[in-house]
N, C-alpha and C. Protein backbone atom coordinates (compact mmCIF):
# COMPACT_ATOMS: atom_id res chain seq x y z
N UNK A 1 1.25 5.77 17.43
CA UNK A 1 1.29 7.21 17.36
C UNK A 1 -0.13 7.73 17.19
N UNK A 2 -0.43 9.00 17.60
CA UNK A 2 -1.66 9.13 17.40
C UNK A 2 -1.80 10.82 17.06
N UNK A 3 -2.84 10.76 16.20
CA UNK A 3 -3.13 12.05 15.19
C UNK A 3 -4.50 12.29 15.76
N UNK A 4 -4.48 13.68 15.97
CA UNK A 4 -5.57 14.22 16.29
C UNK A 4 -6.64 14.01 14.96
N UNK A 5 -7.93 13.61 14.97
CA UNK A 5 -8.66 13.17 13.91
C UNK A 5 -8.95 14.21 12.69
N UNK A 6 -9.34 15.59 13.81
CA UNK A 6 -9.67 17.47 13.03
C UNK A 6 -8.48 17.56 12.31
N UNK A 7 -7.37 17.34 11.94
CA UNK A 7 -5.97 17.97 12.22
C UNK A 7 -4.90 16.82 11.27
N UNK A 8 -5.32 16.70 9.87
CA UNK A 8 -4.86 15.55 9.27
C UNK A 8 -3.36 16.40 8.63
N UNK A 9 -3.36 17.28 9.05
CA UNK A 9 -1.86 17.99 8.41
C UNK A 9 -1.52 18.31 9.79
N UNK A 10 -1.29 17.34 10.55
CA UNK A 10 -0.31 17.04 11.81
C UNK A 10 1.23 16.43 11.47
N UNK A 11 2.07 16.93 11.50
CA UNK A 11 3.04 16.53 11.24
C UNK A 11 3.47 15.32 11.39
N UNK A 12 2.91 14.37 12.79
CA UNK A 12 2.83 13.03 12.34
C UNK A 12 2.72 12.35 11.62
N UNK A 13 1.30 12.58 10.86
CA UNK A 13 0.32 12.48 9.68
C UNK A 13 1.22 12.59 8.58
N UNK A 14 1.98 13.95 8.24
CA UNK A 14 2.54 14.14 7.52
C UNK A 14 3.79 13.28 7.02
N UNK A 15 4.08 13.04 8.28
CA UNK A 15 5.31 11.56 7.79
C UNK A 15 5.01 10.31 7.71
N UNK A 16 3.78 10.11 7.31
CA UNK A 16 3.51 8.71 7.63
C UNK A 16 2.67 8.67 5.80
N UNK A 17 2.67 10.28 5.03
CA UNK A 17 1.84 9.66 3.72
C UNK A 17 2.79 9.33 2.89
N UNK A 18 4.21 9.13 2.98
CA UNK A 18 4.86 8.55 1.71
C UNK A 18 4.87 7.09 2.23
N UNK A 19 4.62 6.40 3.33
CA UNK A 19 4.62 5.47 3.58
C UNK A 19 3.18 4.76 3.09
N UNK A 20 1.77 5.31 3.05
CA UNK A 20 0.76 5.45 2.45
C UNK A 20 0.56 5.35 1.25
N UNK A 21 1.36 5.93 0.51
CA UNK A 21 1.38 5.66 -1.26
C UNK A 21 2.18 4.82 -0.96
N UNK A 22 3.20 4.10 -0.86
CA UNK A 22 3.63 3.14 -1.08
C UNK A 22 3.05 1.89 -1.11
N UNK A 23 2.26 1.42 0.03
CA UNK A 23 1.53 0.81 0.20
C UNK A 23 0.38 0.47 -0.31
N UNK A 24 0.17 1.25 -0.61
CA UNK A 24 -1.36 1.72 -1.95
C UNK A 24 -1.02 1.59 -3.17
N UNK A 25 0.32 2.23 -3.61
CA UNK A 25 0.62 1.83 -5.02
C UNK A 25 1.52 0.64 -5.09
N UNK A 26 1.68 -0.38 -3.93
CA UNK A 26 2.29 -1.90 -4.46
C UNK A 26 0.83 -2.44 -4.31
N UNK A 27 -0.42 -2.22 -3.63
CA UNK A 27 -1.38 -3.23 -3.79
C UNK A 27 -2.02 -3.10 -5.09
N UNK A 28 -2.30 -1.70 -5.82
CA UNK A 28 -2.54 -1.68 -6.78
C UNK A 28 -1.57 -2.11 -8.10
N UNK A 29 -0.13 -2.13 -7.51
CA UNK A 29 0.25 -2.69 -8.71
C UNK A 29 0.44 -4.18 -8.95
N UNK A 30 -0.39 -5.23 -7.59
CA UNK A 30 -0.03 -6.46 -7.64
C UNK A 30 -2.00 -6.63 -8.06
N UNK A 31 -2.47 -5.74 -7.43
CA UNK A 31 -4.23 -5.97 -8.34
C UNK A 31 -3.79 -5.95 -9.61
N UNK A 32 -2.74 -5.35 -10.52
CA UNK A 32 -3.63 -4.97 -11.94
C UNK A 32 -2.62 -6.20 -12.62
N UNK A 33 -1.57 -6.87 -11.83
CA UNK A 33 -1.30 -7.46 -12.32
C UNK A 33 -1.57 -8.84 -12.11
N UNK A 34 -2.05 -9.02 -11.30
CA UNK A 34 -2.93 -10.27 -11.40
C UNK A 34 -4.45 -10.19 -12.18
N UNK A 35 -4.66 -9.15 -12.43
CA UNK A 35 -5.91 -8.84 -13.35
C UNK A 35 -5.52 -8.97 -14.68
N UNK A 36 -4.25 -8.64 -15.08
CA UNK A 36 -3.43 -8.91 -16.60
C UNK A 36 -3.57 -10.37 -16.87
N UNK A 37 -3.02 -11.14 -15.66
CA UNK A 37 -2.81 -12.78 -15.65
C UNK A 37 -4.01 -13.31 -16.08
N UNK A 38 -5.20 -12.95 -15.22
CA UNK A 38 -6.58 -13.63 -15.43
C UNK A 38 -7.11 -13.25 -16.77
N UNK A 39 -6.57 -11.67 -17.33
CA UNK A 39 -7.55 -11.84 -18.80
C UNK A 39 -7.06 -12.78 -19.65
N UNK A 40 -5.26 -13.20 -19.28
CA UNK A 40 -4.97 -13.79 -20.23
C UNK A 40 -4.00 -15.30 -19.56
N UNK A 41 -5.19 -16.17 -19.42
CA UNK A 41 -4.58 -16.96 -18.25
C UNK A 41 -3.10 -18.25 -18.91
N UNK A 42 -3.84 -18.47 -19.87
CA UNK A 42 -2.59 -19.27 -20.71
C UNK A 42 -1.75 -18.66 -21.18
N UNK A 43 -1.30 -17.32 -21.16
CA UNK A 43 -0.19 -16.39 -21.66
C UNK A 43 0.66 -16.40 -20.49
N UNK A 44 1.75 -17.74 -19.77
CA UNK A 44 2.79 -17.64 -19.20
C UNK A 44 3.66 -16.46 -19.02
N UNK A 45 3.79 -15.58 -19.87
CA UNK A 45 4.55 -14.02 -20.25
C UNK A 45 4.06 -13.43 -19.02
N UNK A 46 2.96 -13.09 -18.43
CA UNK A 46 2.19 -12.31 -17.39
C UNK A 46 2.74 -13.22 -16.25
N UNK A 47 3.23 -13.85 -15.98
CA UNK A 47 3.44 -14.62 -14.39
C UNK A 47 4.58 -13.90 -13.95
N UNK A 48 5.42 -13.58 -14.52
CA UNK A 48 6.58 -12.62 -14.05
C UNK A 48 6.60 -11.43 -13.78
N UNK A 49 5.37 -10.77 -14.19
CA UNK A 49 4.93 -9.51 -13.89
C UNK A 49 4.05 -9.93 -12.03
N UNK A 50 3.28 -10.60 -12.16
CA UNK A 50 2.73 -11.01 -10.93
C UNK A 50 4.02 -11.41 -9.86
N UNK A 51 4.79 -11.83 -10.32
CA UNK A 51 5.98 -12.30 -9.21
C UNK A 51 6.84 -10.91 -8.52
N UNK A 52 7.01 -9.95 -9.55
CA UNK A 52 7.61 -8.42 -9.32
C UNK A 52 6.63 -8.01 -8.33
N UNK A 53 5.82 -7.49 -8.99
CA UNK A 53 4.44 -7.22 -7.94
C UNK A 53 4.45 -7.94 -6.65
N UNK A 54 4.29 -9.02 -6.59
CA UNK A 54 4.44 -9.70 -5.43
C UNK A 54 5.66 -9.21 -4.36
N UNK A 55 6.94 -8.80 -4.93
CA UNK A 55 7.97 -9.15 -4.65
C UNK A 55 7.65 -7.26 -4.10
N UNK A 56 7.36 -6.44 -4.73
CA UNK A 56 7.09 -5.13 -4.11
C UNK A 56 6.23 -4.92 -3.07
N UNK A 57 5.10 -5.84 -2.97
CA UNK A 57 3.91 -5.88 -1.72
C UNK A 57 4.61 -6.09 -0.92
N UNK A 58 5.62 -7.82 -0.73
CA UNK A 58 6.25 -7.55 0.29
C UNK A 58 7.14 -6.87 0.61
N UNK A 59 7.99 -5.70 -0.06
CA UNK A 59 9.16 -5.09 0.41
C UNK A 59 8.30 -3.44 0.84
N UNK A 60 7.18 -3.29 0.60
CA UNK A 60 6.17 -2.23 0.84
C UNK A 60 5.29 -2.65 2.21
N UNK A 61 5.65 -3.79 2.78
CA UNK A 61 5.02 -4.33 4.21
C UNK A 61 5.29 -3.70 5.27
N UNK A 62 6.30 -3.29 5.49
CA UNK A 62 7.04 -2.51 6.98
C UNK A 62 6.05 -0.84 6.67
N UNK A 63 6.27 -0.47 5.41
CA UNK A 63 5.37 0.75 5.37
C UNK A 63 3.94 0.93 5.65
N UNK A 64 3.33 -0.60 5.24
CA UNK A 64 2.06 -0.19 5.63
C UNK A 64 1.69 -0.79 6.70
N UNK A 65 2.33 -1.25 7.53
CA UNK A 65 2.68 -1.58 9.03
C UNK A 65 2.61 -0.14 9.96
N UNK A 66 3.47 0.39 9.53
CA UNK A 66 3.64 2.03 9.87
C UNK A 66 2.43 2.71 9.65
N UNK A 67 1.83 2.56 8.91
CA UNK A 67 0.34 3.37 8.46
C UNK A 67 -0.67 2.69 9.70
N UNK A 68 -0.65 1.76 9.69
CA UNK A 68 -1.38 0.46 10.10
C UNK A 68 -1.52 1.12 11.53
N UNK A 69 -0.24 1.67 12.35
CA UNK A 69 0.54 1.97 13.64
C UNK A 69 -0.52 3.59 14.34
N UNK A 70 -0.87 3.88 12.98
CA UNK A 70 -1.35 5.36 13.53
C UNK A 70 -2.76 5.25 14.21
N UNK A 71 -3.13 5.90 14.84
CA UNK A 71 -4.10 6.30 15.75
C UNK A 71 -4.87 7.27 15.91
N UNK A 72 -5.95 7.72 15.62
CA UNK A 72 -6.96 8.91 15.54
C UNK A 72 -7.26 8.90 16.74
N UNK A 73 -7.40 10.71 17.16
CA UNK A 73 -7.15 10.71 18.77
C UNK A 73 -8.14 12.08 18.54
N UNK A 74 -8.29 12.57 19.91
CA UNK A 74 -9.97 13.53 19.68
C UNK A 74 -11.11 13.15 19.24
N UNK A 75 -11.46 14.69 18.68
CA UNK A 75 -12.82 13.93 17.91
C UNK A 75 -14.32 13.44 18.82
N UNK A 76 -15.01 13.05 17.96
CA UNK A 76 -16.09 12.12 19.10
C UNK A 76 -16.13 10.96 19.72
C-alpha cells in the first residue's frame, strides 16, 4: 500500500497506526523484560516474564508485517 510521504493523516496511514503501537509496544515490552532478566540473572522468577513477552512479539508479528507492507509514495 502506499502513502503519500506529505500526507501522513492519509487514511491508509491511519489504519495501519494501531497496528504500529502494537508492534512497538510488544518489542518494548520483550526489551524491558529481558533487561529485568539480565539485572537479575540468577533470579529464575524473571524467565516467565521473558517467555509472555516473547509469546506477545510473536502474536504482534502479522501487525508489524502490515506496517512493514506500507510504502511512501511522492515526495522527492
Amino acid at each position: 500500500m502506499a502513502v503519500a510521504d506529505d500526507n501522513l493523516s492519509d487514511p491508509t496511514w491511519d489504519s495501519f497506526k494501531p497496528d504500529a503501537a502494537r508492534a512497538i509496544r510488544a518489542t518494548q515490552g520483550f526489551e524491558d523484560a529481558v533487561a529485568r532478566t539480565l539485572d537479575r540473572p540468577f533470579d529464575t522468577g524473571t524467565f516467565g516474564g521473558v517467555e509472555a513477552a516473547l509469546a506477545e512479539l510473536r502474536a504482534a508479528a502479522p501487525a508489524a508485517m502490515r506496517v512493514a507492507g506500507i510504502q511512501l509514495s511522492g515526495g522527492v
